[in-house]
C-alpha atoms as a PDB file:
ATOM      1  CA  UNK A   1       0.000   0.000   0.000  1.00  0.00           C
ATOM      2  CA  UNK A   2       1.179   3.535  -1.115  1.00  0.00           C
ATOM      3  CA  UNK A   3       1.530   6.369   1.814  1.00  0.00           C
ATOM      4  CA  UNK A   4      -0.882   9.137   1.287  1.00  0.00           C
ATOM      5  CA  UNK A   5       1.460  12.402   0.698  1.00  0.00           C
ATOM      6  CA  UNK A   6      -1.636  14.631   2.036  1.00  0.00           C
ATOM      7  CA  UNK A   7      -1.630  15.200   5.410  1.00  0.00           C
ATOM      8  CA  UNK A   8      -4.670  13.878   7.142  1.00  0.00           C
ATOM      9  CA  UNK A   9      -5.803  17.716   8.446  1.00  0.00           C
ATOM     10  CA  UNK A  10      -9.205  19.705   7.102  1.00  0.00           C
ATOM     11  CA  UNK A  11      -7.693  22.989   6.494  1.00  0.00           C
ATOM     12  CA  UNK A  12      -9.951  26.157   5.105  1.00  0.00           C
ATOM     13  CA  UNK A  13     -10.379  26.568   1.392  1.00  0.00           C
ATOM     14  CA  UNK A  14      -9.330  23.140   0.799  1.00  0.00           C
ATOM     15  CA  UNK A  15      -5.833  23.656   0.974  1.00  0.00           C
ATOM     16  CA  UNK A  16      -4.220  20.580   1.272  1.00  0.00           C
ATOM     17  CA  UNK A  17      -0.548  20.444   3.368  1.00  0.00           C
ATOM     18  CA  UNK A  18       1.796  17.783   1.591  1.00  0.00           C
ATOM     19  CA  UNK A  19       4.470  15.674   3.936  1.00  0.00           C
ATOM     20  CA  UNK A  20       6.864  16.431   1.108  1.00  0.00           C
ATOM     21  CA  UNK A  21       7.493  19.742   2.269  1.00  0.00           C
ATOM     22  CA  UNK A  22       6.232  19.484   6.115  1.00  0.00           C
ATOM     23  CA  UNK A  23       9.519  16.800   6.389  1.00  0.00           C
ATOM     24  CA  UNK A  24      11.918  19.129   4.429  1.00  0.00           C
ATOM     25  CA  UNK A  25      10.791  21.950   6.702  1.00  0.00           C
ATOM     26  CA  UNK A  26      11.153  19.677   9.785  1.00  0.00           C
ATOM     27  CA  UNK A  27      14.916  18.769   8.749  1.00  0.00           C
ATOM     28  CA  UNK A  28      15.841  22.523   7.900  1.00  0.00           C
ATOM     29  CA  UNK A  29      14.510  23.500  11.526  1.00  0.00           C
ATOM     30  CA  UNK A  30      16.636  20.829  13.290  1.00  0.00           C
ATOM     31  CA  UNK A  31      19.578  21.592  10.917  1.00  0.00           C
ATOM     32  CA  UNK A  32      19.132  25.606  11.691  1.00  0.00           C
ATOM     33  CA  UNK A  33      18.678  24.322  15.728  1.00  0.00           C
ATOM     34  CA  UNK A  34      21.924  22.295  15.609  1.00  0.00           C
ATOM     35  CA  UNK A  35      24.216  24.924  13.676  1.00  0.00           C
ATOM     36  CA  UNK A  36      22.542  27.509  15.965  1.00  0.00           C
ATOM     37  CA  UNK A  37      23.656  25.598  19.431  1.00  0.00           C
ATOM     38  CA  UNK A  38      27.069  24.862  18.026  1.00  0.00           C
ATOM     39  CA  UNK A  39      28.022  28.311  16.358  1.00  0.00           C
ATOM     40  CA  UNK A  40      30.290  29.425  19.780  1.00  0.00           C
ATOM     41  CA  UNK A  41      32.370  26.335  18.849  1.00  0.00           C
ATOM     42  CA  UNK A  42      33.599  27.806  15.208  1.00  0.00           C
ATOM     43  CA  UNK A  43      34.210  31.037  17.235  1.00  0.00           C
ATOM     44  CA  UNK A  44      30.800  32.495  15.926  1.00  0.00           C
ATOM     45  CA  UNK A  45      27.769  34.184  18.130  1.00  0.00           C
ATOM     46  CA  UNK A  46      24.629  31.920  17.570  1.00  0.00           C
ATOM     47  CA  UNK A  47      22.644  34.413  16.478  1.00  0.00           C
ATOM     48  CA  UNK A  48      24.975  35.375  13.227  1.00  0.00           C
ATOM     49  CA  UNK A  49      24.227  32.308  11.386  1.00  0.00           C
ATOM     50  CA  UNK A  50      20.232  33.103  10.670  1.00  0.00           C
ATOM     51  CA  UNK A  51      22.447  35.884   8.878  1.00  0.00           C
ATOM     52  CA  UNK A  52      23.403  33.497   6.444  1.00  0.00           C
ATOM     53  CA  UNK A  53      20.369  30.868   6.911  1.00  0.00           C
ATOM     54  CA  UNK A  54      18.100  34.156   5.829  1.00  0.00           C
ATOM     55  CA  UNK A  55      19.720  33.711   2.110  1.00  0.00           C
ATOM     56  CA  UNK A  56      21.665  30.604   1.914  1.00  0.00           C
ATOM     57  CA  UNK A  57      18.104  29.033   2.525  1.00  0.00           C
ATOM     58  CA  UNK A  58      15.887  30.452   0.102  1.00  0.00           C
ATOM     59  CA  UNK A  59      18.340  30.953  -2.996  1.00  0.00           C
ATOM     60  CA  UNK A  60      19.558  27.044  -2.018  1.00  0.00           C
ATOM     61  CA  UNK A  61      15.557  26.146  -2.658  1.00  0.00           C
ATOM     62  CA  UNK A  62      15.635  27.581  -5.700  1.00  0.00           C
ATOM     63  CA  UNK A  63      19.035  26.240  -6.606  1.00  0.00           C
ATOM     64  CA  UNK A  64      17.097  22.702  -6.197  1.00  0.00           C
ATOM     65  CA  UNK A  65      14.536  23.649  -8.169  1.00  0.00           C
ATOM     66  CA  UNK A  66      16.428  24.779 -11.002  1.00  0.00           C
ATOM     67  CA  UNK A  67      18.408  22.114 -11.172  1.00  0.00           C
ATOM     68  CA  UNK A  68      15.852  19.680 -11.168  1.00  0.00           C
ATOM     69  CA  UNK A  69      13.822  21.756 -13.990  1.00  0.00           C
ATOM     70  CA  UNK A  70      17.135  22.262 -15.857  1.00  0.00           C
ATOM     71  CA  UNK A  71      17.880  18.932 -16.428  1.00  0.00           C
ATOM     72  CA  UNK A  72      14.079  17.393 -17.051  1.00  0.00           C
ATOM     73  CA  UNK A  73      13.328  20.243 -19.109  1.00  0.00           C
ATOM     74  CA  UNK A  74      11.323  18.153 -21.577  1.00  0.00           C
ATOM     75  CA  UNK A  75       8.806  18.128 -18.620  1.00  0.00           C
ATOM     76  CA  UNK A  76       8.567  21.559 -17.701  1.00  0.00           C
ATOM     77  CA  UNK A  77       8.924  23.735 -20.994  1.00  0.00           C
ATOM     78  CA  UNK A  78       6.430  26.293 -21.401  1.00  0.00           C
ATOM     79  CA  UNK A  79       4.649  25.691 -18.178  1.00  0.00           C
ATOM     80  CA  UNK A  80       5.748  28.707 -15.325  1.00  0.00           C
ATOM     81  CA  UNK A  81       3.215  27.373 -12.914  1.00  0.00           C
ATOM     82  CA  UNK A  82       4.502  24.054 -13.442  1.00  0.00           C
ATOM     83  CA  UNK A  83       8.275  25.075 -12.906  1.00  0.00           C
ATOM     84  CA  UNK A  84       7.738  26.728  -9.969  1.00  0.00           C
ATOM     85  CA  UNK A  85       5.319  24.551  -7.986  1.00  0.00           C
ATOM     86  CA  UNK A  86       7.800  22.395  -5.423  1.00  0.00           C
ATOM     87  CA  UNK A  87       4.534  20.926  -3.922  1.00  0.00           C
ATOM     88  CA  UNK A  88       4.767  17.677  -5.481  1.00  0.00           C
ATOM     89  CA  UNK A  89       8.491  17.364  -5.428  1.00  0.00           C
ATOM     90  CA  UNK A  90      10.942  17.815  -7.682  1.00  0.00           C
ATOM     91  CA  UNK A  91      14.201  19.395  -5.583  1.00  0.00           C
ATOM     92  CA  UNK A  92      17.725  18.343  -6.147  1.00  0.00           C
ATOM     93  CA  UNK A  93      20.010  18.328  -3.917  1.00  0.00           C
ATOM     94  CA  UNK A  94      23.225  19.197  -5.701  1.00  0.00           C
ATOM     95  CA  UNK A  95      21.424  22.148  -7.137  1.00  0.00           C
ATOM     96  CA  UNK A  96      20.598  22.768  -3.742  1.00  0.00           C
ATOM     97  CA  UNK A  97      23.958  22.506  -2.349  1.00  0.00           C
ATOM     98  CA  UNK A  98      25.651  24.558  -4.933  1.00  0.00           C
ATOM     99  CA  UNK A  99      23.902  27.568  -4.472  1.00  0.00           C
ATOM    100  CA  UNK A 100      23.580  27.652  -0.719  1.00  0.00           C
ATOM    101  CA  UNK A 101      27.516  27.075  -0.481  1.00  0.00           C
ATOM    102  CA  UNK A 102      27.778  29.880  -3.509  1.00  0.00           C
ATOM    103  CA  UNK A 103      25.691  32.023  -0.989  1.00  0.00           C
ATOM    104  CA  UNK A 104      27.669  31.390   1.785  1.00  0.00           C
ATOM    105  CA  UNK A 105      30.567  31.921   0.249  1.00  0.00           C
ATOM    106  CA  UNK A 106      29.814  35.392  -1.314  1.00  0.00           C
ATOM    107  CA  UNK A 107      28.710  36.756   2.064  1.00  0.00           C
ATOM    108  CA  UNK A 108      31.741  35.355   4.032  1.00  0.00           C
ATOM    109  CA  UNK A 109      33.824  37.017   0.845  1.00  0.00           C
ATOM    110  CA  UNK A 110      31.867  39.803   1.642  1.00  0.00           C
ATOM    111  CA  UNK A 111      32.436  39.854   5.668  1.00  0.00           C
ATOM    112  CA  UNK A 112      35.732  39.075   5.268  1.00  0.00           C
ATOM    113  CA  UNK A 113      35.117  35.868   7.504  1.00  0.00           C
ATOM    114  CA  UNK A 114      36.105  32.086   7.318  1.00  0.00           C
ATOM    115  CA  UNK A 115      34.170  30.770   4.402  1.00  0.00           C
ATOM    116  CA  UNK A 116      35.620  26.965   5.316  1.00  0.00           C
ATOM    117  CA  UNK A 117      34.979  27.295   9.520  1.00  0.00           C
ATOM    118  CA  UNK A 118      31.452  28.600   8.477  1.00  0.00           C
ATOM    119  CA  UNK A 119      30.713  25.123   5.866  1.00  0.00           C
ATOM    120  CA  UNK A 120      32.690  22.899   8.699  1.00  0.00           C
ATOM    121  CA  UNK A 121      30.136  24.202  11.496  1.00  0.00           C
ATOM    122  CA  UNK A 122      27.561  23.878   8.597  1.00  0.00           C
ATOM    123  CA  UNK A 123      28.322  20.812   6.900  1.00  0.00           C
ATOM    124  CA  UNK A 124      26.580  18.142  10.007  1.00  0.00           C
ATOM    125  CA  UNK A 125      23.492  19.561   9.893  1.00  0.00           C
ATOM    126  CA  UNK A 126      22.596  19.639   5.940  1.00  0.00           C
ATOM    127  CA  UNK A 127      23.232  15.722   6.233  1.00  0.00           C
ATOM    128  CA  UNK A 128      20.938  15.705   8.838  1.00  0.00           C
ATOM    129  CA  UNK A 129      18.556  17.915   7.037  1.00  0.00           C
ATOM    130  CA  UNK A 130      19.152  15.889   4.066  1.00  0.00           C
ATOM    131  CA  UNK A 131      18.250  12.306   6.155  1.00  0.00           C
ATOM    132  CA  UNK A 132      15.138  13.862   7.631  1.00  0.00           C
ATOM    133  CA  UNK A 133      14.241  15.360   3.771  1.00  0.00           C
ATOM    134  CA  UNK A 134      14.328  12.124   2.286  1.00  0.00           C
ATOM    135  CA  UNK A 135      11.074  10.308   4.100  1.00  0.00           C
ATOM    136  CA  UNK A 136       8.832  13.233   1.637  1.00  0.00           C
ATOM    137  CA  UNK A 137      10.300  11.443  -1.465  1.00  0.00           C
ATOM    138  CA  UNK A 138       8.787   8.212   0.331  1.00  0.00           C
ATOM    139  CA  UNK A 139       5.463   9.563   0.598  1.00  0.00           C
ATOM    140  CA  UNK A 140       5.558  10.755  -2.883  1.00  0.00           C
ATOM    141  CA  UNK A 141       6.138   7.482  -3.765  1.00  0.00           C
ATOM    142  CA  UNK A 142       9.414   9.009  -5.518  1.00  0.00           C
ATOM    143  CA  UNK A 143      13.090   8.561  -5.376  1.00  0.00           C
ATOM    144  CA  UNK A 144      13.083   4.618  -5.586  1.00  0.00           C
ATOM    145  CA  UNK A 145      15.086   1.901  -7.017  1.00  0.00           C
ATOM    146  CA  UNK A 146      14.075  -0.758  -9.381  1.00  0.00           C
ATOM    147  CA  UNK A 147      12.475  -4.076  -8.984  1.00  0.00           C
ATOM    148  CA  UNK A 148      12.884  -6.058  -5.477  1.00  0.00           C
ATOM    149  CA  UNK A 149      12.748  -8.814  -3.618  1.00  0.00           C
ATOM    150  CA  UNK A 150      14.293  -7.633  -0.264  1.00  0.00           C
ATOM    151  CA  UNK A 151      12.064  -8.113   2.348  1.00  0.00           C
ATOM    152  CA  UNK A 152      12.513  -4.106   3.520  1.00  0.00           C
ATOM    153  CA  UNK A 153      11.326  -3.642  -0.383  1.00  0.00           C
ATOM    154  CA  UNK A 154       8.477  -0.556  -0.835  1.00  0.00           C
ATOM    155  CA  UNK A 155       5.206  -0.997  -2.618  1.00  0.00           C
ATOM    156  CA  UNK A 156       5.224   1.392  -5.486  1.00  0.00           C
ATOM    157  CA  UNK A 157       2.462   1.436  -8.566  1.00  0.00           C
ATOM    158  CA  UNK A 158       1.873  -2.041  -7.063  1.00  0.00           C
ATOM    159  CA  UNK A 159       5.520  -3.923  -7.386  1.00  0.00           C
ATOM    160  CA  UNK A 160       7.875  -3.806  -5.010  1.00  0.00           C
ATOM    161  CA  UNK A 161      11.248  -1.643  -5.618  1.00  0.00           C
ATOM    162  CA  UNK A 162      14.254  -0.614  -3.381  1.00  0.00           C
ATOM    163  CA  UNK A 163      13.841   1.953  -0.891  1.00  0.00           C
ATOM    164  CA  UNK A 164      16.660   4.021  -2.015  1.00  0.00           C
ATOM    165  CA  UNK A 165      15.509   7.157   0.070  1.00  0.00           C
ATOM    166  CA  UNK A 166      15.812   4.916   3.072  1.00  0.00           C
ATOM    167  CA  UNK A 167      18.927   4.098   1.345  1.00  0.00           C
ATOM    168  CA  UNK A 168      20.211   7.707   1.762  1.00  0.00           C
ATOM    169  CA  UNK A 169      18.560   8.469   4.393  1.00  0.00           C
ATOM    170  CA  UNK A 170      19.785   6.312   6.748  1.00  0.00           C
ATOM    171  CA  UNK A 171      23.338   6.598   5.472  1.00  0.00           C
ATOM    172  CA  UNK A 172      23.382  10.798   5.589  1.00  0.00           C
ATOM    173  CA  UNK A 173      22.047  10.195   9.610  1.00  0.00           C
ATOM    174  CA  UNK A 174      25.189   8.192  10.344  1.00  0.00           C
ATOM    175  CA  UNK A 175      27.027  11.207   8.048  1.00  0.00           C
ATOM    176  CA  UNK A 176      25.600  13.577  10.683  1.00  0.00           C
ATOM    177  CA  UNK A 177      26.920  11.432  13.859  1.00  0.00           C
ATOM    178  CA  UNK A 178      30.325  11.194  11.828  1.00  0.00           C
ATOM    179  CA  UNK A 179      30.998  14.170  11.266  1.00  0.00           C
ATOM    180  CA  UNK A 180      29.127  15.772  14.677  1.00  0.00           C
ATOM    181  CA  UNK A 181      32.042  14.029  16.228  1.00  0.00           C
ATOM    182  CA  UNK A 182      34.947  14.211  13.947  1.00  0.00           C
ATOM    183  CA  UNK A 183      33.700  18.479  14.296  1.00  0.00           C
ATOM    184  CA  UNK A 184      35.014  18.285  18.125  1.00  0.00           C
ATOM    185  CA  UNK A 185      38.456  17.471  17.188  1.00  0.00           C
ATOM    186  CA  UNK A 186      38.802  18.734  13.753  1.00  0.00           C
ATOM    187  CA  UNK A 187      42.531  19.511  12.866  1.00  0.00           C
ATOM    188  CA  UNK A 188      42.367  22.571  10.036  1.00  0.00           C
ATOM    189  CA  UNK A 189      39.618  25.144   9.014  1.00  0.00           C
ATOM    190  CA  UNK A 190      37.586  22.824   5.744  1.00  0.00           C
ATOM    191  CA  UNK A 191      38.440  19.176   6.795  1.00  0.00           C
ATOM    192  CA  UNK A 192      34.504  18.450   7.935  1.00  0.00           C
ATOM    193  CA  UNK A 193      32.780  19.669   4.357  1.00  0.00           C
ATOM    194  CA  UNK A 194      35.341  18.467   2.915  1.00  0.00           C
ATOM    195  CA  UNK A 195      34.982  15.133   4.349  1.00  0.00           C
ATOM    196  CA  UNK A 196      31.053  15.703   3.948  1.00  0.00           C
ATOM    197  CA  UNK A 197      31.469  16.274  -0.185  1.00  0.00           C
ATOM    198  CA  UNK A 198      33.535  12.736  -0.006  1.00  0.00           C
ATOM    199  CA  UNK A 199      30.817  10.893   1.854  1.00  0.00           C
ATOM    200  CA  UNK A 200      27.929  11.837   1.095  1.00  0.00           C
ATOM    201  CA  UNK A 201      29.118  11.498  -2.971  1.00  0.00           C
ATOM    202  CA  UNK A 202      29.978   8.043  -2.191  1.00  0.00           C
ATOM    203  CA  UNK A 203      26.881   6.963  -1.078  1.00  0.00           C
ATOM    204  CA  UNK A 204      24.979   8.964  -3.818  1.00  0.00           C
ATOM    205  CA  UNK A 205      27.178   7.191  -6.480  1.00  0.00           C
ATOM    206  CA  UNK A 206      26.191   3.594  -5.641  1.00  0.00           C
ATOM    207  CA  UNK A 207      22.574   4.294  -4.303  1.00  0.00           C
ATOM    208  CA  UNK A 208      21.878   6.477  -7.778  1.00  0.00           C
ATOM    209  CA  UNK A 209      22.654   3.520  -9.635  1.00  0.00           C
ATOM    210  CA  UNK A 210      19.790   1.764  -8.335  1.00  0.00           C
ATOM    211  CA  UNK A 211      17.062   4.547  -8.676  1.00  0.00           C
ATOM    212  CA  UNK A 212      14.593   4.465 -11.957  1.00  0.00           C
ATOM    213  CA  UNK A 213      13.701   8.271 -11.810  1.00  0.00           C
ATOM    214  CA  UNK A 214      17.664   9.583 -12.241  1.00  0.00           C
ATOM    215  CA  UNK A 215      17.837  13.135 -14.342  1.00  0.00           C
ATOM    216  CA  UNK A 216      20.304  12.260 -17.199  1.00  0.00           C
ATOM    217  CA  UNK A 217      23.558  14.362 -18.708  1.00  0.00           C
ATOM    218  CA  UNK A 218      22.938  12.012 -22.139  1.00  0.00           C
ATOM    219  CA  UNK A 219      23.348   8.686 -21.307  1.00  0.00           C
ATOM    220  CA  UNK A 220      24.600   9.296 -17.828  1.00  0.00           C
ATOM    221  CA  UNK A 221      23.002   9.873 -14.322  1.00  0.00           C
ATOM    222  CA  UNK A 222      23.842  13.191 -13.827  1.00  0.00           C
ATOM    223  CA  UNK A 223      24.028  12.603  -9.885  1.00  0.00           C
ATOM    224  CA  UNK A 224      27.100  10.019 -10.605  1.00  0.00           C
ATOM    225  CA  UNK A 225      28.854  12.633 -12.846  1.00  0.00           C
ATOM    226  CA  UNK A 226      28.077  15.272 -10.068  1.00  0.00           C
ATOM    227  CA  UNK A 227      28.954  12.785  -7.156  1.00  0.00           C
ATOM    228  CA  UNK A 228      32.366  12.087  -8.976  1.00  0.00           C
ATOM    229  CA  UNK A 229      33.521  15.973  -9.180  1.00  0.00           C
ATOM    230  CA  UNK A 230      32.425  16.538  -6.206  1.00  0.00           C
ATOM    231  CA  UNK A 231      34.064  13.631  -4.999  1.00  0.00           C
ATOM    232  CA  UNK A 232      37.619  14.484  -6.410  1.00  0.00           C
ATOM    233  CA  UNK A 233      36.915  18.227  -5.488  1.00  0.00           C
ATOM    234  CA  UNK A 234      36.842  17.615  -2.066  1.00  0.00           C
ATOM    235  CA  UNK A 235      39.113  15.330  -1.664  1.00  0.00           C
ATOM    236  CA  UNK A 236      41.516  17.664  -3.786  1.00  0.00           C
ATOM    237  CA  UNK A 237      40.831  20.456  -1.200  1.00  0.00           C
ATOM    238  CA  UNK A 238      41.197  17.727   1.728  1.00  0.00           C
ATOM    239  CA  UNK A 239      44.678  17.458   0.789  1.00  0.00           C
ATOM    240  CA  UNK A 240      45.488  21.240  -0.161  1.00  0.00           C
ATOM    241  CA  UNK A 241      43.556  22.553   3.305  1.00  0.00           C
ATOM    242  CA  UNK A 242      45.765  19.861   4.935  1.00  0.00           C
ATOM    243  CA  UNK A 243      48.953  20.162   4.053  1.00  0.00           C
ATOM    244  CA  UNK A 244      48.472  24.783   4.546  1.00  0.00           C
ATOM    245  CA  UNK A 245      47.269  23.626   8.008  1.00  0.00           C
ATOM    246  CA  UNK A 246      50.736  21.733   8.975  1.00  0.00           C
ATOM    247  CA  UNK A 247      52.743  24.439   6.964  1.00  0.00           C
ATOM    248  CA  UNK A 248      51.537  27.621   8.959  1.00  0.00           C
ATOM    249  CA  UNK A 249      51.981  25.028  12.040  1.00  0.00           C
ATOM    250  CA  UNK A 250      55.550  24.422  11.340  1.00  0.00           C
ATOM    251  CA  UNK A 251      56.294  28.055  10.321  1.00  0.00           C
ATOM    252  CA  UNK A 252      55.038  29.281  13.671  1.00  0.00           C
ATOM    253  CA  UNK A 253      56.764  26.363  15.946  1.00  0.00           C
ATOM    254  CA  UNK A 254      59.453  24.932  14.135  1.00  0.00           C
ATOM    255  CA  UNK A 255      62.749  28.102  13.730  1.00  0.00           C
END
């Protein structure tokens, strides 16, 4: 049986609240509770990160959007209403992610703060956000894999496929944990989203492979491509952010 993506509440009008977007807010409130809590850590006063939650948030929603519309344009063309109603799904994630971190990094440019101690203090609760985000692809009965037999398998248009929200969902929770933790004893300004971009991409490369809905660059998942650059990106930076860390270390200590 199919979950009902209508919440079961009689609202005026007939307006009808989806769990799509009720779960997606629920995940940005714990992710904008968590950075909020743990701002004094990165050096920051709580309250300056709704600063950068004010426009990282929106412009990263319609970073998602476009993304998604972008790259399934054969479904959208011609249709404004279409494009811009989110109701029913239809956000990306690495559209998402690209234009919040642009944000971020414009206004930190702009401040003339840490851009990389602002994404480390950052990067725990968007996986967080992103595991809690996941369950509204469920009740759209979206986001899934193909053909099953695995006795955790999800009824979809009556035939049972892989989960692969669960999938992500349950890995970017134990992403959050990780990297909650490895945040407490982090060694250089960078190495937590940098560790998030190699992560989460692994995941998102394997689990993509089993979803039937992927948007395509020709005849590629575009979320593998992404996942790989982002992949090599990070772990480019890892290195780079790593090795500055140890030489202003020895330049200070070592004569």
């Amino acid at each position: 049986m199919q979950p009902n993506p209508i919440v079961p509440i009689d609202f005026p009008f007939g307006f009808e609240l989806r769990w799509y977007g009720v779960l997606i807010g629920i995940g940005v409130l714990l992710a904008t509770l968590i950075v909020y809590k743990r701002a004094p850590r990165h050096g920051m006063p709580s309250e300056k990160v709704f600063d950068y939650i004010l426009f990282a948030l929106p412009l990263g929603v319609i970073g998602a959007r476009l993304y998604y519309v972008i790259f399934n344009w054969s479904s959208y063309s011609g249709d404004f209403w279409k494009i811009i109603n989110i109701r029913e799904g239809g956000l990306a994630i690495h559209g998402g992610l690209i234009f919040g971190l642009a944000t971020v990094a414009i206004m930190a440019w702009l401040r003339f703060e840490n851009f990389f101690n602002l994404m480390d203090l950052a990067a725990p609760a968007i996986a967080l956000a992103q595991s809690v985000g996941r369950w509204g692809n469920y009740f759209n009965s979206e986001a899934h894999g193909g053909p099953t037999d695995l006795p955790w398998a999800i009824i979809v248009d009556g035939q049972s496929v892989h989960p692969t929200f669960l999938y992500e969902s349950l890995w970017c929770f134990l992403l959050f944990i990780i990297l909650l933790i490895l945040d407490n004893h982090r060694k250089f300004d960078g190495e937590i989203i940098c560790l998030y971009g190699m992560l989460y991409s692994i995941e998102r490369f394997f689990v993509e492979a089993l979803r039937t809905d992927s948007l395509m660059i020709g005849l590629l998942k575009q979320a593998q491509v992404i996942s790989a650059v982002i992949f090599v990106a990070a772990l480019v930076g890892f290195i780079i952010l790593r090795k500055r860390q140890r030489h202003t270390f020895n330049s200070r200590y070592i004569r």
